[in-house]
C-alpha atoms as a PDB file:
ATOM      1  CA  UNK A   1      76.669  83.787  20.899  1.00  0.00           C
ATOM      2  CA  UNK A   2      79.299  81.002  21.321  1.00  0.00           C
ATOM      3  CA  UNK A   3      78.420  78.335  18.872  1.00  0.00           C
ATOM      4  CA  UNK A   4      79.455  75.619  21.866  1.00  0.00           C
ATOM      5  CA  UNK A   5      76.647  76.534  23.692  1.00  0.00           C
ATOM      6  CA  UNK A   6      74.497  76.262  20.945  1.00  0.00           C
ATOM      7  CA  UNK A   7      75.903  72.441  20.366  1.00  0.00           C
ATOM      8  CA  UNK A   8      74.759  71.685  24.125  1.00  0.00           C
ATOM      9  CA  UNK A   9      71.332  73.686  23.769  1.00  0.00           C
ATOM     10  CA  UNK A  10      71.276  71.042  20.889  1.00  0.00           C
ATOM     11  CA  UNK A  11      71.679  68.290  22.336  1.00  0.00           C
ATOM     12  CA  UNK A  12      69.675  68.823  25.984  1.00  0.00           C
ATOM     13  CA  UNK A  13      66.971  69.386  23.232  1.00  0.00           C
ATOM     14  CA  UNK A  14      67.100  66.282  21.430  1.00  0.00           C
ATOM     15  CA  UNK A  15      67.370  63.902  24.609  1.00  0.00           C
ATOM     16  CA  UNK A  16      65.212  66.193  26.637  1.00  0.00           C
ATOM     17  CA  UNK A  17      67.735  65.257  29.689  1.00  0.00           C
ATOM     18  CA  UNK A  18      71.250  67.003  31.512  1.00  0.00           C
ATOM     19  CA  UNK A  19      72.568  63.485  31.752  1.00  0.00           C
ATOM     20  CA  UNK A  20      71.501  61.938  28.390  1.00  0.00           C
ATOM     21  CA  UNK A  21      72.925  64.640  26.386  1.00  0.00           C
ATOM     22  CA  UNK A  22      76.446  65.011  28.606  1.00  0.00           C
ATOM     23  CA  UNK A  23      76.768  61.350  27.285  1.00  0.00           C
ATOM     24  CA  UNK A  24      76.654  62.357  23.518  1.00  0.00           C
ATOM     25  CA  UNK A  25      79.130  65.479  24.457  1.00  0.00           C
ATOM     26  CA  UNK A  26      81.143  63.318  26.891  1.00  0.00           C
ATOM     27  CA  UNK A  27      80.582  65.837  29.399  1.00  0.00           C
ATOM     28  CA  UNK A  28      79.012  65.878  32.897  1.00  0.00           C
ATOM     29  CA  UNK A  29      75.550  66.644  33.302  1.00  0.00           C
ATOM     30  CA  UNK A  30      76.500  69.861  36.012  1.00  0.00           C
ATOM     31  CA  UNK A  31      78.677  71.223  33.045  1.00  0.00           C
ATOM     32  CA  UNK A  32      75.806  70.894  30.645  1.00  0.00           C
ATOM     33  CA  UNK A  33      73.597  72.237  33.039  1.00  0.00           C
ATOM     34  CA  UNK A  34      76.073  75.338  33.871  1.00  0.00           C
ATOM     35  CA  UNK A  35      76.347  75.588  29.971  1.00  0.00           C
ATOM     36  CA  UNK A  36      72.255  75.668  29.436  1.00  0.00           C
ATOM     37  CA  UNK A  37      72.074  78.599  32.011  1.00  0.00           C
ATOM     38  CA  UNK A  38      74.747  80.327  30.690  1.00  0.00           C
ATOM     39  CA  UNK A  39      73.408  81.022  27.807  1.00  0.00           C
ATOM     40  CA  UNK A  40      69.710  81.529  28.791  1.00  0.00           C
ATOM     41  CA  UNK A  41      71.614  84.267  30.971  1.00  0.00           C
ATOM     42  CA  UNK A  42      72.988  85.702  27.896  1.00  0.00           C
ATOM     43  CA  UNK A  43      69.659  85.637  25.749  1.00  0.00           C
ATOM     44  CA  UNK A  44      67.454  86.634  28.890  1.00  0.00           C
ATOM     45  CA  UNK A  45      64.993  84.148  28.004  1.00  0.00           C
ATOM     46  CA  UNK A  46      64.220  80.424  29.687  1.00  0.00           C
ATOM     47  CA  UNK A  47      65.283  77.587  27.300  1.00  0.00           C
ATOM     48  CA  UNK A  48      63.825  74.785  28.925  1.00  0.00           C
ATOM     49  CA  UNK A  49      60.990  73.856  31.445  1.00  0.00           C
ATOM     50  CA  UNK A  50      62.513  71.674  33.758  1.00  0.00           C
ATOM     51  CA  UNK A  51      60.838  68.988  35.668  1.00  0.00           C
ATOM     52  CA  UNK A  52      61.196  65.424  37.057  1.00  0.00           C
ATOM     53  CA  UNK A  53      60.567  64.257  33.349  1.00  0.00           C
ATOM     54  CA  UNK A  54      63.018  65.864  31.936  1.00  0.00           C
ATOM     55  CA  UNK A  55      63.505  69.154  30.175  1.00  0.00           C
ATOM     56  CA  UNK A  56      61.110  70.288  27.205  1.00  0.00           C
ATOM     57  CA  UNK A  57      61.497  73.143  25.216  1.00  0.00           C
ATOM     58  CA  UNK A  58      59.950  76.712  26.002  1.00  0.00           C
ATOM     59  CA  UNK A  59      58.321  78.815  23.565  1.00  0.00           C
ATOM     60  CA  UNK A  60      61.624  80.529  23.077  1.00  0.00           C
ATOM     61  CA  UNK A  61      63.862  77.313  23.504  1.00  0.00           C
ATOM     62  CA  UNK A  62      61.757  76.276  20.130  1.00  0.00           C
ATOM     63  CA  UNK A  63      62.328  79.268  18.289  1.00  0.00           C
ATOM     64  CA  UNK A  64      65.959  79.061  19.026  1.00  0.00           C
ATOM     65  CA  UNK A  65      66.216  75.252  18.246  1.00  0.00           C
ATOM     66  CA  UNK A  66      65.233  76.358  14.079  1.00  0.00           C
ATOM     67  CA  UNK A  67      68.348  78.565  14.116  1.00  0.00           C
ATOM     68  CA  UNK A  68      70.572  76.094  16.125  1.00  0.00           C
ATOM     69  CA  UNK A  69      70.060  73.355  13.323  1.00  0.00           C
ATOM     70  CA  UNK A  70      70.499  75.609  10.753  1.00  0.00           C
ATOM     71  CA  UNK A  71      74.138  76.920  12.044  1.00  0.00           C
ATOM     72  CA  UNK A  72      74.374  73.206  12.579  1.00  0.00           C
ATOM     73  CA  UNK A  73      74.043  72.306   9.257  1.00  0.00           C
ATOM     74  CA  UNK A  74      75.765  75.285   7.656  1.00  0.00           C
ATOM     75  CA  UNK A  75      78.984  74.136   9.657  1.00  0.00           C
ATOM     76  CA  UNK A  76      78.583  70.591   8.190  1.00  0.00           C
ATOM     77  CA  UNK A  77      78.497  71.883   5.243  1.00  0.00           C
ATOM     78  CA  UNK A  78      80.758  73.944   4.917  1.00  0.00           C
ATOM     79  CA  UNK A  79      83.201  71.627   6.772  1.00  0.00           C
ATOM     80  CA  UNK A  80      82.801  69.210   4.315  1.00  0.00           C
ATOM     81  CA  UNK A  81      83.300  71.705   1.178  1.00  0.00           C
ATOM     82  CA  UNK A  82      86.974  72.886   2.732  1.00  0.00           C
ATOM     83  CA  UNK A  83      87.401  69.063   3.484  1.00  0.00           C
ATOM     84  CA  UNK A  84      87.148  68.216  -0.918  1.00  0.00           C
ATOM     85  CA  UNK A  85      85.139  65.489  -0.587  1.00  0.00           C
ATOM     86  CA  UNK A  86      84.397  65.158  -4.549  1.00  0.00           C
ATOM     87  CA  UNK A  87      85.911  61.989  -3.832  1.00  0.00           C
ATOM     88  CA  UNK A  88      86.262  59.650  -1.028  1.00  0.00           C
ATOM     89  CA  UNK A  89      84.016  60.129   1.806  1.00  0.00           C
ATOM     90  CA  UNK A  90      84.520  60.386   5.469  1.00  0.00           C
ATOM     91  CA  UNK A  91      83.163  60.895   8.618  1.00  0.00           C
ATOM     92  CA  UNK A  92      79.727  59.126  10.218  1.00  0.00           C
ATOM     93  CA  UNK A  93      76.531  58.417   8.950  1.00  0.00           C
ATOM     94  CA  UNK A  94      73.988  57.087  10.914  1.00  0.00           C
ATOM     95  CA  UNK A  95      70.807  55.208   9.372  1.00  0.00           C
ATOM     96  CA  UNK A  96      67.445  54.281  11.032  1.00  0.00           C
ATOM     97  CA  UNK A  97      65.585  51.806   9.593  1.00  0.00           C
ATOM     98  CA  UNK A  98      62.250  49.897  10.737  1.00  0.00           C
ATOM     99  CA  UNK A  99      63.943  46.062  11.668  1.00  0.00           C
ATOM    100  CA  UNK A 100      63.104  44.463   8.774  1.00  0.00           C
ATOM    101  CA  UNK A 101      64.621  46.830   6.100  1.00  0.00           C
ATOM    102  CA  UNK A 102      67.588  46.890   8.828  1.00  0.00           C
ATOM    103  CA  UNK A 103      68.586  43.073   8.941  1.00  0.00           C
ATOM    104  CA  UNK A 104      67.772  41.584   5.842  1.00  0.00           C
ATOM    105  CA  UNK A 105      68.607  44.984   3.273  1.00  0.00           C
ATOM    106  CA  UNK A 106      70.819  47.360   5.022  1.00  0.00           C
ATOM    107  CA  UNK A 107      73.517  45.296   5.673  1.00  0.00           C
ATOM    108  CA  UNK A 108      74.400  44.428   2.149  1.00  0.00           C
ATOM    109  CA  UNK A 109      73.836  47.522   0.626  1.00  0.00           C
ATOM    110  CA  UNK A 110      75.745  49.832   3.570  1.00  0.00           C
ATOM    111  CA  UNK A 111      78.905  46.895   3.114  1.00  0.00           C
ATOM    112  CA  UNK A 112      78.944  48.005  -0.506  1.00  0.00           C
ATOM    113  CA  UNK A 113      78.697  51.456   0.107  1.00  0.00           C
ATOM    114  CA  UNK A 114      81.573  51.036   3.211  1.00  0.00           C
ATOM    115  CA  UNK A 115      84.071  49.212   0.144  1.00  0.00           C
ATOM    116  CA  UNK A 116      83.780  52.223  -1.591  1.00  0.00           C
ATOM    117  CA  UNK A 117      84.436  54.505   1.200  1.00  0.00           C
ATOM    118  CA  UNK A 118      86.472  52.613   3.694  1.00  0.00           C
ATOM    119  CA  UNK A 119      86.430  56.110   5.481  1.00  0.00           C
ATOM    120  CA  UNK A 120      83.205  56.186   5.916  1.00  0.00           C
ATOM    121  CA  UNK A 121      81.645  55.398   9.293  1.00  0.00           C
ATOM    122  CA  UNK A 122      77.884  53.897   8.857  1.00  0.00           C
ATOM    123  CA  UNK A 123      76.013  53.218  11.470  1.00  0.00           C
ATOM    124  CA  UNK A 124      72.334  51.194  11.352  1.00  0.00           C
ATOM    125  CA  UNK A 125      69.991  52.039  14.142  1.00  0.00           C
ATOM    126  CA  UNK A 126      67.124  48.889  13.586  1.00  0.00           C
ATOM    127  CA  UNK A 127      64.121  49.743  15.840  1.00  0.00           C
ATOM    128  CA  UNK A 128      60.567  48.258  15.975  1.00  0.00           C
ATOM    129  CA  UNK A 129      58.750  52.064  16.117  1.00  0.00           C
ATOM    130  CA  UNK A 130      59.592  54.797  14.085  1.00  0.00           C
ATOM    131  CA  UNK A 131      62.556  56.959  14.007  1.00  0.00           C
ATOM    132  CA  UNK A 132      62.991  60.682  15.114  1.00  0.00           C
ATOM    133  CA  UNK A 133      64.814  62.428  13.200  1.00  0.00           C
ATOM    134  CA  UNK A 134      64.599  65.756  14.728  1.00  0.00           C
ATOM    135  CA  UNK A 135      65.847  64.443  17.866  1.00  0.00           C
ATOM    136  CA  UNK A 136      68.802  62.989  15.852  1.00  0.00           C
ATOM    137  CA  UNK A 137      68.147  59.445  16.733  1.00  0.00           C
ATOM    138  CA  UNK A 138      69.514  59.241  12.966  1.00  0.00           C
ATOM    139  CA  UNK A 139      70.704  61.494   9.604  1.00  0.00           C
ATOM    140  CA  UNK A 140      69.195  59.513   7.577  1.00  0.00           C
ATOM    141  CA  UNK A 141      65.499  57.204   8.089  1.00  0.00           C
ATOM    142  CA  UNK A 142      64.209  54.483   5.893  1.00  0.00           C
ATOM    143  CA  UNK A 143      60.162  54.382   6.800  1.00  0.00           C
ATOM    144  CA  UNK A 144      57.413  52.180   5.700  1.00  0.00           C
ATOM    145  CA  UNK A 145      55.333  55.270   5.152  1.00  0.00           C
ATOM    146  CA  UNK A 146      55.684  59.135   4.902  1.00  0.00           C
ATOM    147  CA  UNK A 147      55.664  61.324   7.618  1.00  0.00           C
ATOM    148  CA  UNK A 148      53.261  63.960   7.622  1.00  0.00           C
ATOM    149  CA  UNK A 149      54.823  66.845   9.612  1.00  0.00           C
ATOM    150  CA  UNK A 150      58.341  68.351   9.922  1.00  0.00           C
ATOM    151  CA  UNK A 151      60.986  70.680   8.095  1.00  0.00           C
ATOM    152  CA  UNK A 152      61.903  67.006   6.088  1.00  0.00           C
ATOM    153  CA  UNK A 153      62.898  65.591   2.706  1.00  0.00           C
ATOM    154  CA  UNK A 154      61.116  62.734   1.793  1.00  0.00           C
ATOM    155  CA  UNK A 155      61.982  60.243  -1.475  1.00  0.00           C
ATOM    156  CA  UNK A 156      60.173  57.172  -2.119  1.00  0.00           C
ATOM    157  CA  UNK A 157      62.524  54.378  -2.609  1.00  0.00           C
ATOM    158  CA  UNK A 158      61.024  51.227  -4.227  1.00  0.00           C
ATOM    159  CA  UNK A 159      57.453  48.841  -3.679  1.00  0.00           C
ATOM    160  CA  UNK A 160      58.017  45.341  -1.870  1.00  0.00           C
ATOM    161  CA  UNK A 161      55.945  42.701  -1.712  1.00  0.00           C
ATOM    162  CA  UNK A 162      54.825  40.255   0.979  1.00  0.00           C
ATOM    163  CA  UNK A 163      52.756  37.238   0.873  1.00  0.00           C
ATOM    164  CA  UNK A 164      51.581  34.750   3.736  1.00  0.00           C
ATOM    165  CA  UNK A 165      54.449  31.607   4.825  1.00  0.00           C
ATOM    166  CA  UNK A 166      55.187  28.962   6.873  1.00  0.00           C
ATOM    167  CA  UNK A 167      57.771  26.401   6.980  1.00  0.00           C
ATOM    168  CA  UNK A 168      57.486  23.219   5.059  1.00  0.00           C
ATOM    169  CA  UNK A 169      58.189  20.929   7.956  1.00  0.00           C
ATOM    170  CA  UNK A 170      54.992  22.796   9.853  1.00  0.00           C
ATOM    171  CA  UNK A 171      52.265  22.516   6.365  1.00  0.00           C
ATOM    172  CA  UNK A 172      53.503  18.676   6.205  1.00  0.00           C
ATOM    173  CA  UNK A 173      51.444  18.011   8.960  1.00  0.00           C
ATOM    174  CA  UNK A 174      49.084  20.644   9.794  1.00  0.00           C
ATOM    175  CA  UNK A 175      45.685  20.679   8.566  1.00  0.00           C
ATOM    176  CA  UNK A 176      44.874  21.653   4.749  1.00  0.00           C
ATOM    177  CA  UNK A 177      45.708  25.167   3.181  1.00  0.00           C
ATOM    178  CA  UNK A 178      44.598  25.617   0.439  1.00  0.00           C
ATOM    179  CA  UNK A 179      42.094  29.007   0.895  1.00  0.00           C
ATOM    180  CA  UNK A 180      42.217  32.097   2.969  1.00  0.00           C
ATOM    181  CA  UNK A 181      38.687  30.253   4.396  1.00  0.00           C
ATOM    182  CA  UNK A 182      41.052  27.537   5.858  1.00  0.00           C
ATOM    183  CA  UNK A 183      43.229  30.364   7.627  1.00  0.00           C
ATOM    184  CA  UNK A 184      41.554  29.962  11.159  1.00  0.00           C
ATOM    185  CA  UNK A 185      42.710  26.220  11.422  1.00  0.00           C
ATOM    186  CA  UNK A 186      46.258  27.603  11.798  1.00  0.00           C
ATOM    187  CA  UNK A 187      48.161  29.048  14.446  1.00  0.00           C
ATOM    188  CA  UNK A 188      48.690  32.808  13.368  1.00  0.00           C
ATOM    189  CA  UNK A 189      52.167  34.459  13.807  1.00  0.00           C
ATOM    190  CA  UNK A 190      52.621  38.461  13.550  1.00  0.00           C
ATOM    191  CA  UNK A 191      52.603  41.780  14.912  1.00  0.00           C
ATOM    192  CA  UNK A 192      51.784  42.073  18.606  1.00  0.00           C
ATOM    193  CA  UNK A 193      48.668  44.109  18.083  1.00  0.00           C
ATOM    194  CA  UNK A 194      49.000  46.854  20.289  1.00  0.00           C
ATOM    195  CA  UNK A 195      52.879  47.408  19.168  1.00  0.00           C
ATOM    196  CA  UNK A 196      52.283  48.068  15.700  1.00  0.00           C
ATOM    197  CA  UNK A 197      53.480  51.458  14.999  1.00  0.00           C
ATOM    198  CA  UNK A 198      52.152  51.895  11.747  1.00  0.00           C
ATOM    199  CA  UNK A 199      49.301  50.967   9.659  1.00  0.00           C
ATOM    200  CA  UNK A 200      51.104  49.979   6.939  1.00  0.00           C
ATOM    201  CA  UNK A 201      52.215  47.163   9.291  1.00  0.00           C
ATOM    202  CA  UNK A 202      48.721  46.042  10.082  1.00  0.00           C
ATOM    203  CA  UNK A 203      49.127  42.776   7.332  1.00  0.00           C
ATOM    204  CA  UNK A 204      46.821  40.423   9.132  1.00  0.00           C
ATOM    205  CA  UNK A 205      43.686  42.594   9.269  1.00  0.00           C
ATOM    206  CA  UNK A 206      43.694  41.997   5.507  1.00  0.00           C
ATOM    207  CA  UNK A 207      43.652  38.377   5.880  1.00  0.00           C
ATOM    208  CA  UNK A 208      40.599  38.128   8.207  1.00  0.00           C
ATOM    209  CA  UNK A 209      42.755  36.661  11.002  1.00  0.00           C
ATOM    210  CA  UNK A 210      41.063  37.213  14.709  1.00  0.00           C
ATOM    211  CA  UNK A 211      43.947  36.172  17.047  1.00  0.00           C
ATOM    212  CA  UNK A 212      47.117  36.156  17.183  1.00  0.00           C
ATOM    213  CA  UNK A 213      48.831  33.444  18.484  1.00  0.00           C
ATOM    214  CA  UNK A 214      52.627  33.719  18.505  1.00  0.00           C
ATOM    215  CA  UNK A 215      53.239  37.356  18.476  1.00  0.00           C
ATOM    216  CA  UNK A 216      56.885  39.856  18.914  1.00  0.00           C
ATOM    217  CA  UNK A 217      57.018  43.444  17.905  1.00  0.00           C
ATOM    218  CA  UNK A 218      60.049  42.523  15.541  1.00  0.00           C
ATOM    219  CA  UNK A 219      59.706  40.948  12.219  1.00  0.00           C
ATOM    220  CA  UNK A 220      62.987  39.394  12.308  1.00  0.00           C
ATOM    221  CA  UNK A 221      61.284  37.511  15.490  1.00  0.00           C
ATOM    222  CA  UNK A 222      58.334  36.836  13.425  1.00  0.00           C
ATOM    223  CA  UNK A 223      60.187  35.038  10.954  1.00  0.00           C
ATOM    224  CA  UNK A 224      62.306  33.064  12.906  1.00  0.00           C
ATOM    225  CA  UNK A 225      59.105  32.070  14.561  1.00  0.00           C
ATOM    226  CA  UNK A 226      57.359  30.980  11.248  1.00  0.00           C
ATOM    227  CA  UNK A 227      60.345  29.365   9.976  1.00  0.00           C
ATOM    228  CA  UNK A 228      60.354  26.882  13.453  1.00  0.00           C
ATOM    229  CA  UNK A 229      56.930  26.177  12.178  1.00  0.00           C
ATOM    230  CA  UNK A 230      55.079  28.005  14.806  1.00  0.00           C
ATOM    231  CA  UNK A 231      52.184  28.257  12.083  1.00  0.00           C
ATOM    232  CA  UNK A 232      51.375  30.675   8.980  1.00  0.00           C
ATOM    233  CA  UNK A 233      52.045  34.392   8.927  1.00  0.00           C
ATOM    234  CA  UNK A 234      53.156  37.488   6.781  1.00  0.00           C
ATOM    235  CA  UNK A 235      56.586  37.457   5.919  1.00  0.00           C
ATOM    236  CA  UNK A 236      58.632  40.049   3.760  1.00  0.00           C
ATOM    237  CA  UNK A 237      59.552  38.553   0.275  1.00  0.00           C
ATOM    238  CA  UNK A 238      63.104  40.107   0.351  1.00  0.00           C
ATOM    239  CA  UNK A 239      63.292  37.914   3.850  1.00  0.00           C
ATOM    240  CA  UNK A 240      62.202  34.731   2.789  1.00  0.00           C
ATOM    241  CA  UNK A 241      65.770  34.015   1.399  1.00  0.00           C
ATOM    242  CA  UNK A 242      67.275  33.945   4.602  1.00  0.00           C
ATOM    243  CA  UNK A 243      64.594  31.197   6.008  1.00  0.00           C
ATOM    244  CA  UNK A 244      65.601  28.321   4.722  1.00  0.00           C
ATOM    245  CA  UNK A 245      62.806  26.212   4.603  1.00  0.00           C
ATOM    246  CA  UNK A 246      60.016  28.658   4.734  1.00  0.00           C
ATOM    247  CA  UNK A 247      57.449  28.505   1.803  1.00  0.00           C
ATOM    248  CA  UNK A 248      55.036  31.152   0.701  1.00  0.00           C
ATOM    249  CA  UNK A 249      51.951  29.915   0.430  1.00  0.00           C
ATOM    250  CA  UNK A 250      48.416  31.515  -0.930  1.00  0.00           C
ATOM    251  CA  UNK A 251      50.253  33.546  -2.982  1.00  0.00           C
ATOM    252  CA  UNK A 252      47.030  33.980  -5.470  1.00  0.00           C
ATOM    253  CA  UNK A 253      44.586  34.785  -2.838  1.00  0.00           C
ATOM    254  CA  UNK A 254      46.720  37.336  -1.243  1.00  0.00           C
ATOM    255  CA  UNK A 255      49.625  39.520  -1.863  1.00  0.00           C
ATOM    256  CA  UNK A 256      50.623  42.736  -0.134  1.00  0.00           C
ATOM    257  CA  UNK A 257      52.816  45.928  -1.628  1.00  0.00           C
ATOM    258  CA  UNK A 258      54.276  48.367   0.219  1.00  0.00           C
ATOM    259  CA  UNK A 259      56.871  51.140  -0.172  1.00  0.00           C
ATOM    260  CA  UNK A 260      59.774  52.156   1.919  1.00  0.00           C
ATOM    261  CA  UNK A 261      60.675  55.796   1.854  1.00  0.00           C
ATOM    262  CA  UNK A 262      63.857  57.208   2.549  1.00  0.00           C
ATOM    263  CA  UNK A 263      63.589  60.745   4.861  1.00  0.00           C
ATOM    264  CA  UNK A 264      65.889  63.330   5.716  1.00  0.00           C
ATOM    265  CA  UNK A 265      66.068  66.915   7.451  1.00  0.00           C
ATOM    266  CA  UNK A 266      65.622  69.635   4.923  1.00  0.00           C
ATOM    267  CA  UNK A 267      68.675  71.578   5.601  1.00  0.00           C
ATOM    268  CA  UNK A 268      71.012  68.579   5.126  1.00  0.00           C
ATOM    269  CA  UNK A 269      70.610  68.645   1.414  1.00  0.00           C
ATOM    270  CA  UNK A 270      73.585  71.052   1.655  1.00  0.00           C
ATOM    271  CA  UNK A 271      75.513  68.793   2.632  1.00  0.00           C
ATOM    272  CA  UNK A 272      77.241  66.804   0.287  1.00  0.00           C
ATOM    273  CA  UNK A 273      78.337  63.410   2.656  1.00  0.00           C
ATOM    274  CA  UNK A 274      74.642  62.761   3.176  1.00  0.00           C
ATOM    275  CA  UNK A 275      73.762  63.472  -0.040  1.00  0.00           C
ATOM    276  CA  UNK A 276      75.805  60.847  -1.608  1.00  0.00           C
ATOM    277  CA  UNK A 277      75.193  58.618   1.108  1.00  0.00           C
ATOM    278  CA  UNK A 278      71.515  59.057   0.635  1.00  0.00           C
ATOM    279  CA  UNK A 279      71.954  58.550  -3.313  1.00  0.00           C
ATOM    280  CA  UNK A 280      73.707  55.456  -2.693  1.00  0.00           C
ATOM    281  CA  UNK A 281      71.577  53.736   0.012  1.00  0.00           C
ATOM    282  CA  UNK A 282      68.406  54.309  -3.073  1.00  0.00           C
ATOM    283  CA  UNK A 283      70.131  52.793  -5.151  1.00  0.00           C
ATOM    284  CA  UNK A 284      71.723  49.987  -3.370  1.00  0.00           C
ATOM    285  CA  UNK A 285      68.306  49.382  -2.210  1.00  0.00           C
ATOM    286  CA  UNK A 286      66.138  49.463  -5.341  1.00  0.00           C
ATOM    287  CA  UNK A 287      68.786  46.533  -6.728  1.00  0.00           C
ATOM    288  CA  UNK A 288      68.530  44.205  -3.702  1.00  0.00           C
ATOM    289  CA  UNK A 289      65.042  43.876  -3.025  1.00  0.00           C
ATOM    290  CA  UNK A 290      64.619  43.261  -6.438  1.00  0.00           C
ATOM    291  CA  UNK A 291      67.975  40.672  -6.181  1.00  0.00           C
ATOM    292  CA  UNK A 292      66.197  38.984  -3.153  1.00  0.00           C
ATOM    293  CA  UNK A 293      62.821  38.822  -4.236  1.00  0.00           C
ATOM    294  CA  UNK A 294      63.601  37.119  -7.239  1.00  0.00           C
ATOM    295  CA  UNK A 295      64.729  34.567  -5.101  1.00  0.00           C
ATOM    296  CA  UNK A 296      61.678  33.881  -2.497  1.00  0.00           C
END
């Protein structure tokens, strides 16, 4: 079997489309497709079901996809051993990360790490839903909580806290705040309701709040919203540093933790770029949450 077929049964798996996947192999979708029938010719078996939605994995195409990854990830590795990397590393490393994690942690942390390895390619993929690793949207996710299925690694990473803001110039002349009971007097900013991917991102239903009234399925949206005074919402503590002018308020009556998580496929612990990356990104951030939340 000629490992370059298995790199394009790869990737018409993952994007589940000829064209999508001759993009990431900078080929053309006919030589794909010629590719994917040459080797369900040579195997005797159907890959993929094809239809106007795309192409989805047979019964065999799934069996073969747990053998694919592992060659995949044996050639990594073992490219990477003959390559010495005990020092400097090289090569790409792609990170997903839910948005808020991505614009207000990631980028510090993955400039340190790039200083250190100025042959390093990192790459952060910031997306309001969660990331799928098994299509390789990323080698590396940062969640909000663990997943539950999957061949995967999974490390918690560190607590963070959130508490309910606004922006000083809005509580100067809005009504008073001074309970969670005087909550429904303000214009609510959060999560659009039917966009939240996760529970763990449900804040509001813990502060009684009904409606909804400035909403976007990004947090970085959220807090530039709350910090143009467009009223009182949850906002990340490690964020509120880069509001200036945004105040936590109520932060007796109600204070959220939650934990991010850092997730990987369980094969790629061979492989010693990730690994390192992986061990870095914990590290790097465990220190800056704590660095930023010290100064909300």
């Amino acid at each position: 079997m000629d490992w370059d077929d298995l790199r394009v049964f790869l990737a018409v798996a993952r994007a589940e489309s000829l064209s999508r996947a001759g993009k990431a192999l900078k080929k053309d979708a006919a030589t794909v497709g010629r590719r994917v029938a040459r080797l369900e010719a040579a195997l005797g078996a159907p890959l993929f079901a094809r239809s106007p939605q795309g192409y989805a994995l047979t019964d065999a195409g799934g069996r073969l996809l747990a053998h694919a990854e592992a060659a995949e990830q044996a050639l990594r590795a073992g490219a990477e051993e003959l390559a010495g990397q005990a020092g400097q590393l090289s090569g790409q490393v792609r990170i997903g990360a839910p948005d808020g994690c991505a614009n207000f942690v990631l980028p510090q942390v993955c400039a340190a790490i790039s200083r250190e390895h100025p042959e390093l390619d990192l790459q952060i993929v910031a997306l309001p839903r969660v990331i799928n690793l098994s299509k390789r949207e990323a080698d590396i996710a940062i969640a909000v909580s663990p997943p539950e299925a999957g061949r995967l690694t999974v490390q918690r990473i560190t607590d963070y806290r959130l508490h309910l803001a606004a922006s000083e110039d809005y509580l100067a002349g809005a009504p008073p705040l001074d309970s969670l009971a005087d909550l429904p007097a303000h214009p609510v900013v959060g999560y659009i309701p039917d966009m939240i991917f996760d529970k763990e991102l449900d804040y509001l239903s813990e502060t009684g709040a009904e409606r909804v009234s400035l909403a976007s399925n990004s947090v970085s949206v959220q807090l530039w919203l709350l910090r143009h005074g467009g009223g009182v919402g949850i906002a990340h503590d490690f964020a509120v540093p880069f509001a200036p002018g945004l105040k936590r308020v109520l932060t007796e009556a109600l204070s959220l933790t939650r934990s991010f998580y850092l997730i990987r496929h369980a094969g790629d612990a061979r492989v010693e770029r990730l690994s390192r990356v992986a061990e870095a990104l914990v590290r790097g951030i465990r220190a800056e949450v704590v660095r930023l939340e010290s100064m909300a």
